[in-house]
Protein backbone atom coordinates (compact mmCIF):
# COMPACT_ATOMS: atom_id res chain seq x y z
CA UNK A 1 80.15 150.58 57.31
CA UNK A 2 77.53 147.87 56.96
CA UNK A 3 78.32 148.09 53.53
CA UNK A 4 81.97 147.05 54.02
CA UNK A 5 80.54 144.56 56.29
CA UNK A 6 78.15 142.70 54.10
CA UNK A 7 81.09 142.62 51.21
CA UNK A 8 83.67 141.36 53.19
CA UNK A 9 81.28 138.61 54.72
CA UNK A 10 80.28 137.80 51.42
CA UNK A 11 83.84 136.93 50.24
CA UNK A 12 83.90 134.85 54.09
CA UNK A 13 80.74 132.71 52.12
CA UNK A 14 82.36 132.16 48.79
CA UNK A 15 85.51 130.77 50.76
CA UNK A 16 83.31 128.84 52.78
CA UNK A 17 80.97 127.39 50.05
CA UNK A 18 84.16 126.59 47.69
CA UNK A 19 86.09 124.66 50.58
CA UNK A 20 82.79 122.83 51.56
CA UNK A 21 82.13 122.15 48.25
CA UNK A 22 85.26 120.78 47.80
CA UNK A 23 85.16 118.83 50.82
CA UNK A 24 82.21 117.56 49.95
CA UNK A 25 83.57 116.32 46.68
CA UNK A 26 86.30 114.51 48.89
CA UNK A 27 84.27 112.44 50.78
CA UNK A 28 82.36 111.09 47.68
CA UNK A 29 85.59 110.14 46.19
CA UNK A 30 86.49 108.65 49.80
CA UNK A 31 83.44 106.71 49.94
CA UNK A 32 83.29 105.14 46.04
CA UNK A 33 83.30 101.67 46.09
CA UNK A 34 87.17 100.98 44.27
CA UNK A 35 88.59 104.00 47.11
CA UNK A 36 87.20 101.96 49.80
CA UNK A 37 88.12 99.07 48.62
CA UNK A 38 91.84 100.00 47.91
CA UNK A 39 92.28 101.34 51.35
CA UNK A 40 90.78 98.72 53.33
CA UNK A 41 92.49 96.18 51.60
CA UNK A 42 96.07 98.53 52.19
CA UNK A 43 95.36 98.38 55.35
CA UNK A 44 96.97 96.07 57.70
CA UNK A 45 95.33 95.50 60.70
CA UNK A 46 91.83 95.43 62.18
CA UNK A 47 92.63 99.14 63.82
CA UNK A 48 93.73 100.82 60.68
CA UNK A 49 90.72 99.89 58.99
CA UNK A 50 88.79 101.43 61.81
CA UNK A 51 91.18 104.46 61.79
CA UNK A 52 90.06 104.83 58.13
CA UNK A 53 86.70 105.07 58.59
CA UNK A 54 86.75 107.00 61.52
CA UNK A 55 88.78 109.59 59.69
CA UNK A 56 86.54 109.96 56.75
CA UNK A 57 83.88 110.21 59.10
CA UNK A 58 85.40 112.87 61.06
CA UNK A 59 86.08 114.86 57.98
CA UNK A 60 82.05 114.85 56.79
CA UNK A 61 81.14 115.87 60.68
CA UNK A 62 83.63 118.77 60.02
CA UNK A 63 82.54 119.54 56.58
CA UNK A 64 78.78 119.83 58.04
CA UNK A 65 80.08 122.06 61.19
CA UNK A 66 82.14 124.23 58.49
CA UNK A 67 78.52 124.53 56.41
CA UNK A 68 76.61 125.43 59.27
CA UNK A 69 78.98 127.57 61.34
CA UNK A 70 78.48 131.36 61.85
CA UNK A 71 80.09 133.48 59.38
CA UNK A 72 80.93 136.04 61.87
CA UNK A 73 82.18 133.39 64.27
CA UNK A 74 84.78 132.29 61.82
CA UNK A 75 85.59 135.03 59.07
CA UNK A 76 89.29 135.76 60.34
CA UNK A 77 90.25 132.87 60.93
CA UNK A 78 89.06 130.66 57.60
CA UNK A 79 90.46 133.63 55.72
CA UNK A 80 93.94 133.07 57.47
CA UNK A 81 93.27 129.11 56.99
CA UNK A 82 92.23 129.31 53.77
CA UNK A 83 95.12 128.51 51.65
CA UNK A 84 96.38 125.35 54.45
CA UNK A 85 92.64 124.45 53.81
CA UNK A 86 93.08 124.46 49.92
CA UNK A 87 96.49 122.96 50.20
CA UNK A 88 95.12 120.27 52.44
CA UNK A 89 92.00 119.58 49.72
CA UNK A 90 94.59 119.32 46.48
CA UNK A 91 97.10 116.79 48.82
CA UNK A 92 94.23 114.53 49.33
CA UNK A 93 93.16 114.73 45.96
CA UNK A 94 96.16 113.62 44.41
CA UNK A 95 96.64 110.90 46.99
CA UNK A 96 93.07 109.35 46.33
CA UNK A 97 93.79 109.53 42.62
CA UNK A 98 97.13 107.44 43.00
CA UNK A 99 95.95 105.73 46.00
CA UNK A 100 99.31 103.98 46.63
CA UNK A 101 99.94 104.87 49.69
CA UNK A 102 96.79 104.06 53.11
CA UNK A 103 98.37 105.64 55.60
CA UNK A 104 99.49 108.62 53.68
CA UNK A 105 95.50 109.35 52.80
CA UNK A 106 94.99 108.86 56.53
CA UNK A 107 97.08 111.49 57.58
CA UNK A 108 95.81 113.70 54.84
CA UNK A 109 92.31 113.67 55.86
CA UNK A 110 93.40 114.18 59.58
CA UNK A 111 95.50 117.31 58.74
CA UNK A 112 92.55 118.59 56.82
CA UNK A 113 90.01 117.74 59.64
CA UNK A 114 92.54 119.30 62.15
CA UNK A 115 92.41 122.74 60.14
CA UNK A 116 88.98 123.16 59.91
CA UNK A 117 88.33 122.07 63.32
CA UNK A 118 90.52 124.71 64.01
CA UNK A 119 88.19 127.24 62.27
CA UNK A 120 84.54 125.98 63.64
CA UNK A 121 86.04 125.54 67.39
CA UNK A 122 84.96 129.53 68.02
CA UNK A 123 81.79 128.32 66.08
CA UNK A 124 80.82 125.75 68.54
C-alpha cells in the first residue's frame, strides 16, 4: 500500500511542479517591462491599474502557496483541477502574447488565481 501511495503522490508532484512552473513562467512574462507597459497604458483609470497589479500579485502569492502546500492536503483536488488549471495557464498565455485586450488578461489571471486558491484553501 505505501507503495501505491508514494506513486500516486509522486504523479500529485509532477502536476504540481509543471503548473507552478508554468505559473511561474506567467508572472515573468506579466512583469517584463513592454507587458507592463501595454497594460498600464490599456488601462483606463487609476483603479484598473491598481486592479492589475493587485491581480498579478495575487497570482505569485498563489503560485508560492501552490509550491509550498501539502501534497496530501491537496492531491484530489489539483488532480480534479488540473486540466481548468492548464486551461487557465494556455488562456493567459495567448492573451499576454496578443495583449490587445487589459481587461481580458485581468480576468484571466483572476480565474486562474480563483482555481488554485481553490486547491491550497484545505492547505491553509
Amino acid at each position: 500500500m505505501n507503495q501505491i501511495t508514494t506513486k500516486s503522490d509522486s504523479s500529485v508532484d509532477i502536476i504540481r511542479d509543471r503548473l507552478v512552473e508554468d505559473i511561474f513562467n506567467l508572472e515573468i512574462k506579466l512583469n517584463s517591462p513592454v507587458v507592463q507597459d501595454k497594460l498600464l497604458k490599456n488601462a483606463k483609470t487609476k483603479d484598473e491599474k491598481i486592479d492589475i497589479i493587485e491581480s498579478v500579485l495575487d497570482l505569485s502569492m498563489v503560485r508560492r502557496k501552490l509550491e509550498n502546500a501539502m501534497l496530501e492536503t491537496i492531491a484530489k483536488r489539483l488532480k480534479r483541477l488540473e486540466p481548468q488549471i492548464q486551461e487557465g495557464i494556455d488562456s493567459l498565455n495567448d492573451a499576454i502574447d496578443n495583449l490587445e485586450n487589459s481587461t481580458n488578461i485581468l480576468s484571466l489571471i483572476n480565474s486562474l488565481t480563483g482555481l488554485i486558491a481553490r486547491v491550497i484553501t484545505l492547505a491553509i
